[in-house]
C-alpha atoms as a PDB file:
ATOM      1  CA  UNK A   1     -49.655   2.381 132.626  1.00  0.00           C
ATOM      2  CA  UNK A   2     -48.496   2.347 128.990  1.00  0.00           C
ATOM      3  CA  UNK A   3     -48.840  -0.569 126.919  1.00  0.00           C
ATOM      4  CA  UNK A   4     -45.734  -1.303 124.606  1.00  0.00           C
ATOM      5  CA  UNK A   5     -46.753  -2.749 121.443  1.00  0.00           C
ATOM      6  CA  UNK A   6     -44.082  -5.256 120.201  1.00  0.00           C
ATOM      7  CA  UNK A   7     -42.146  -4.711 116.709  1.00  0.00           C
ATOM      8  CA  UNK A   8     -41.861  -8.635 116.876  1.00  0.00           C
ATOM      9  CA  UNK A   9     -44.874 -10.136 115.903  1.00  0.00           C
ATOM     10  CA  UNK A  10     -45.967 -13.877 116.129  1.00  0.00           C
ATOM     11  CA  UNK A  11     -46.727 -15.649 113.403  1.00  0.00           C
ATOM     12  CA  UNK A  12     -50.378 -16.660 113.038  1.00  0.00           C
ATOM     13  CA  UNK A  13     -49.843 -20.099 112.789  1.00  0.00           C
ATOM     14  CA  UNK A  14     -48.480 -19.580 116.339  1.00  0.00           C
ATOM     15  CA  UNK A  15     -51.198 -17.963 117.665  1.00  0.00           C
ATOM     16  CA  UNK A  16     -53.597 -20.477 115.770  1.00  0.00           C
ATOM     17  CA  UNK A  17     -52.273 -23.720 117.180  1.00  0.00           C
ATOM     18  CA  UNK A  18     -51.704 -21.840 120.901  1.00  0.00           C
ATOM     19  CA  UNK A  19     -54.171 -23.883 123.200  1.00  0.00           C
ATOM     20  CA  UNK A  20     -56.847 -21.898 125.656  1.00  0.00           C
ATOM     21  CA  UNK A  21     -57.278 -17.932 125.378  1.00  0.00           C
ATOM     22  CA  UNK A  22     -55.369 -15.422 124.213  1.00  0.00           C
ATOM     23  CA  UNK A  23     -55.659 -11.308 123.346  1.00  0.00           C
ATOM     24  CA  UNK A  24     -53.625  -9.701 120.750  1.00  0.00           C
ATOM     25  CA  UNK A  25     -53.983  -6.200 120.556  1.00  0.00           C
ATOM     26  CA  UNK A  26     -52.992  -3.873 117.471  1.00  0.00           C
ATOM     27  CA  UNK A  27     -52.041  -0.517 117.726  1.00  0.00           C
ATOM     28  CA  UNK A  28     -48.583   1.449 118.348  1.00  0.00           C
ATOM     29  CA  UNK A  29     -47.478   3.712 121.041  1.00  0.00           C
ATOM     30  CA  UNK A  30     -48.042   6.846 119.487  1.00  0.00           C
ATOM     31  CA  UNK A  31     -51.373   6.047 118.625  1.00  0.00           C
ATOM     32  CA  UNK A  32     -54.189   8.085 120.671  1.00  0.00           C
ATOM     33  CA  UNK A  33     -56.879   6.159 120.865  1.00  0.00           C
ATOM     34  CA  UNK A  34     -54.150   3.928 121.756  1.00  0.00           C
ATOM     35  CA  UNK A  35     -53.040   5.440 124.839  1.00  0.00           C
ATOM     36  CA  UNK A  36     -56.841   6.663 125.402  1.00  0.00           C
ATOM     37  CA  UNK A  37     -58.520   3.000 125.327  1.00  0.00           C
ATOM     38  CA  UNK A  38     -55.696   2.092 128.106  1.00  0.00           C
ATOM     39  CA  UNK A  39     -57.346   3.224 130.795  1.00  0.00           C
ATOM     40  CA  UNK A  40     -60.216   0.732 130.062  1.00  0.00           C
ATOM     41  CA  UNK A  41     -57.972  -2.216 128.449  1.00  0.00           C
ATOM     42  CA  UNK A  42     -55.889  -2.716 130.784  1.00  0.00           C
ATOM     43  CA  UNK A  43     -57.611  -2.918 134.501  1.00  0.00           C
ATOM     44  CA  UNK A  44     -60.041  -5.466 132.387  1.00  0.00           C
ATOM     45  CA  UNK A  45     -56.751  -7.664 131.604  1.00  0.00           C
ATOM     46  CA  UNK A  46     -55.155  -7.246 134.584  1.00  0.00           C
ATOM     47  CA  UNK A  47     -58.555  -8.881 136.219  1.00  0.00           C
ATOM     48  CA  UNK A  48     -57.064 -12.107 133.953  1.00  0.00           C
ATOM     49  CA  UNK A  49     -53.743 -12.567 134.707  1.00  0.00           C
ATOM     50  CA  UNK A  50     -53.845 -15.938 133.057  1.00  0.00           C
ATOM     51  CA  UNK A  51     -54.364 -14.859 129.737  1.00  0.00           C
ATOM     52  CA  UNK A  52     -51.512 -14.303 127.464  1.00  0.00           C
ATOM     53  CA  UNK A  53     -51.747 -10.829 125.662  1.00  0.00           C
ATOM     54  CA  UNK A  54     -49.993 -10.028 122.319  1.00  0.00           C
ATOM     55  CA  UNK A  55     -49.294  -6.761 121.891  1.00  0.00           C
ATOM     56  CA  UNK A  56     -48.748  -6.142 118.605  1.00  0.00           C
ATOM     57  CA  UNK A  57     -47.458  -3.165 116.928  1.00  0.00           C
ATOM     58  CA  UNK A  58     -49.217  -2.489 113.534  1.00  0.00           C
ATOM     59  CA  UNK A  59     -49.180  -0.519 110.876  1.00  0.00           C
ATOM     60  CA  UNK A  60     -47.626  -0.830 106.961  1.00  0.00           C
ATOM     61  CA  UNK A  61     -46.106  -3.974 105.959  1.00  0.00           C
ATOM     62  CA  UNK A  62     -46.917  -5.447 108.580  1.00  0.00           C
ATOM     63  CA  UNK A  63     -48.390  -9.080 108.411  1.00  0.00           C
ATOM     64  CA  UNK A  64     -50.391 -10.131 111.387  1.00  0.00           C
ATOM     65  CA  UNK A  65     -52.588  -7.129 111.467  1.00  0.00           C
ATOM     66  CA  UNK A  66     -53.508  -7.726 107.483  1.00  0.00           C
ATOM     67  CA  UNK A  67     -54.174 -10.947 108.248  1.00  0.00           C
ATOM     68  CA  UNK A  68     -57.205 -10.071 111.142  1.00  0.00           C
ATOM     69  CA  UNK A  69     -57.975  -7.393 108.551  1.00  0.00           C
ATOM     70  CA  UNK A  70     -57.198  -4.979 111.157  1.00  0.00           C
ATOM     71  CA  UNK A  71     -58.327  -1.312 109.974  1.00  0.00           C
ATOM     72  CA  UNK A  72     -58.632   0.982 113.326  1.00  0.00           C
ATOM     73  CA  UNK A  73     -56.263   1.191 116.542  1.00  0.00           C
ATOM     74  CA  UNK A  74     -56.507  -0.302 118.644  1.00  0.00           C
ATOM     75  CA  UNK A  75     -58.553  -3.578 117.802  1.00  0.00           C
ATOM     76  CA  UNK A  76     -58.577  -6.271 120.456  1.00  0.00           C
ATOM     77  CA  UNK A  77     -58.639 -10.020 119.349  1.00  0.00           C
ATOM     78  CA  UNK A  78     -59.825 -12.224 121.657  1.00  0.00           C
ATOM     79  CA  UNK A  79     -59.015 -16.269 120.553  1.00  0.00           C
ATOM     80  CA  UNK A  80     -59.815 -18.947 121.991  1.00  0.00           C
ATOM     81  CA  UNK A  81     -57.686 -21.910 121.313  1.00  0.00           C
ATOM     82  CA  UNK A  82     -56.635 -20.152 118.408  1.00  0.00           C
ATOM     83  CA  UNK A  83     -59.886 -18.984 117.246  1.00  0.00           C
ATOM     84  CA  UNK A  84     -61.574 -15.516 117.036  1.00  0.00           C
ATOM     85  CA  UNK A  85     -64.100 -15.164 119.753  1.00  0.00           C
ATOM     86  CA  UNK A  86     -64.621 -11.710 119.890  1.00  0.00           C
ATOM     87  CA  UNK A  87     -63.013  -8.361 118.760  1.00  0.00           C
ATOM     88  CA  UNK A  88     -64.084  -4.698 120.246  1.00  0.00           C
ATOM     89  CA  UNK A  89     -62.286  -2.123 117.826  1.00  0.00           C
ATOM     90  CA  UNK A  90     -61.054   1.680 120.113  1.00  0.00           C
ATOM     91  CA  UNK A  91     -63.139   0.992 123.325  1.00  0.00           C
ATOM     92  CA  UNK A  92     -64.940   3.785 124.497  1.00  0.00           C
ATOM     93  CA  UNK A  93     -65.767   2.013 127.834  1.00  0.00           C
ATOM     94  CA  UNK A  94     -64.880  -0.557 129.542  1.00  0.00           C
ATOM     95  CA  UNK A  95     -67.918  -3.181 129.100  1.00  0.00           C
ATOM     96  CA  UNK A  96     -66.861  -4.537 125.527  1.00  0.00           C
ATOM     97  CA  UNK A  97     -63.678  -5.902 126.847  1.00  0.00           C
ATOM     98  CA  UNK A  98     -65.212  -7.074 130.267  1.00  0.00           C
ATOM     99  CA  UNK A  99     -67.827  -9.193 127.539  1.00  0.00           C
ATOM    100  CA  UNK A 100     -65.209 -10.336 125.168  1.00  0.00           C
ATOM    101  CA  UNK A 101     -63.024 -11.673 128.067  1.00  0.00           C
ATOM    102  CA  UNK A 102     -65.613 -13.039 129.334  1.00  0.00           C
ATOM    103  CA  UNK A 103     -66.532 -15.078 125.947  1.00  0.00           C
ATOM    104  CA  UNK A 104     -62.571 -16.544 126.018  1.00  0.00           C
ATOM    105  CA  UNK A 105     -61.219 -16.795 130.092  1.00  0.00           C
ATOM    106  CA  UNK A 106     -62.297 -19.317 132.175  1.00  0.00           C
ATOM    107  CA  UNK A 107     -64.674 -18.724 135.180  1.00  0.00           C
ATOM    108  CA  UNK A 108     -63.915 -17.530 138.053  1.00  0.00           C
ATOM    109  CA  UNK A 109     -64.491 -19.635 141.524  1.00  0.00           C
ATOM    110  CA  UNK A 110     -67.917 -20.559 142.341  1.00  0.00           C
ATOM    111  CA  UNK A 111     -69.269 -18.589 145.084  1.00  0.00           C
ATOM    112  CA  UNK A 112     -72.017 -20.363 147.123  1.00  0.00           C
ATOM    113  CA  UNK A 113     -73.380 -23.777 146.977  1.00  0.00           C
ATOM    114  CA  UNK A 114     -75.262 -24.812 144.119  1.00  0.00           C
ATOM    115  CA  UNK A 115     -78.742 -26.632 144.548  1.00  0.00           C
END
């Protein structure tokens, strides 16, 4: 899978007001640690089909990613009704996004009965 990183970016008021969680991801599709971090980003989002992902290209001039004082590719914003939970900047593994997600996404169902 390849992510595509949008030219169009939302405006952070948007994402700000936006109710529940959210991911927006900075990077381009050029980038390698891009394209390397994807084998770890995105099974751990596709386990969360219910949360909306930005993905945001970045890079000179351009807004958003100034405004999370985004520095490295690809950093990982995880908001929760608007707010910045969590951020894990070029995964190397899998377990920083499983936590972050974790911090924003609802739980899962309950499995046995609790006492």
């Amino acid at each position: 899978m390849s992510t595509t990183y949008s030219p169009e970016q939302p405006a952070r008021e948007t994402l700000e007001a936006a109710e529940g969680p959210a991911v927006v991801m900075f990077g381009t599709t050029w980038c390698g640690y891009c394209r390397a971090a994807e084998r770890y980003v995105d099974p751990a989002l596709a386990e969360h089909p219910d949360v909306p992902v930005h993905a945001v290209e970045d890079g000179r001039g351009r807004a958003l990613g100034r405004s999370y004082r985004v520095k490295l590719w690809p950093t990982l914003i995880f908001l929760l009704d608007g707010v910045e939970v969590d951020r894990v900047v070029r995964p190397t593994g899998r377990e920083a996004v499983d936590a972050a997600l974790a911090r924003i996404a609802a739980p899962g169902p309950q499995t046995g009965a609790a006492r």
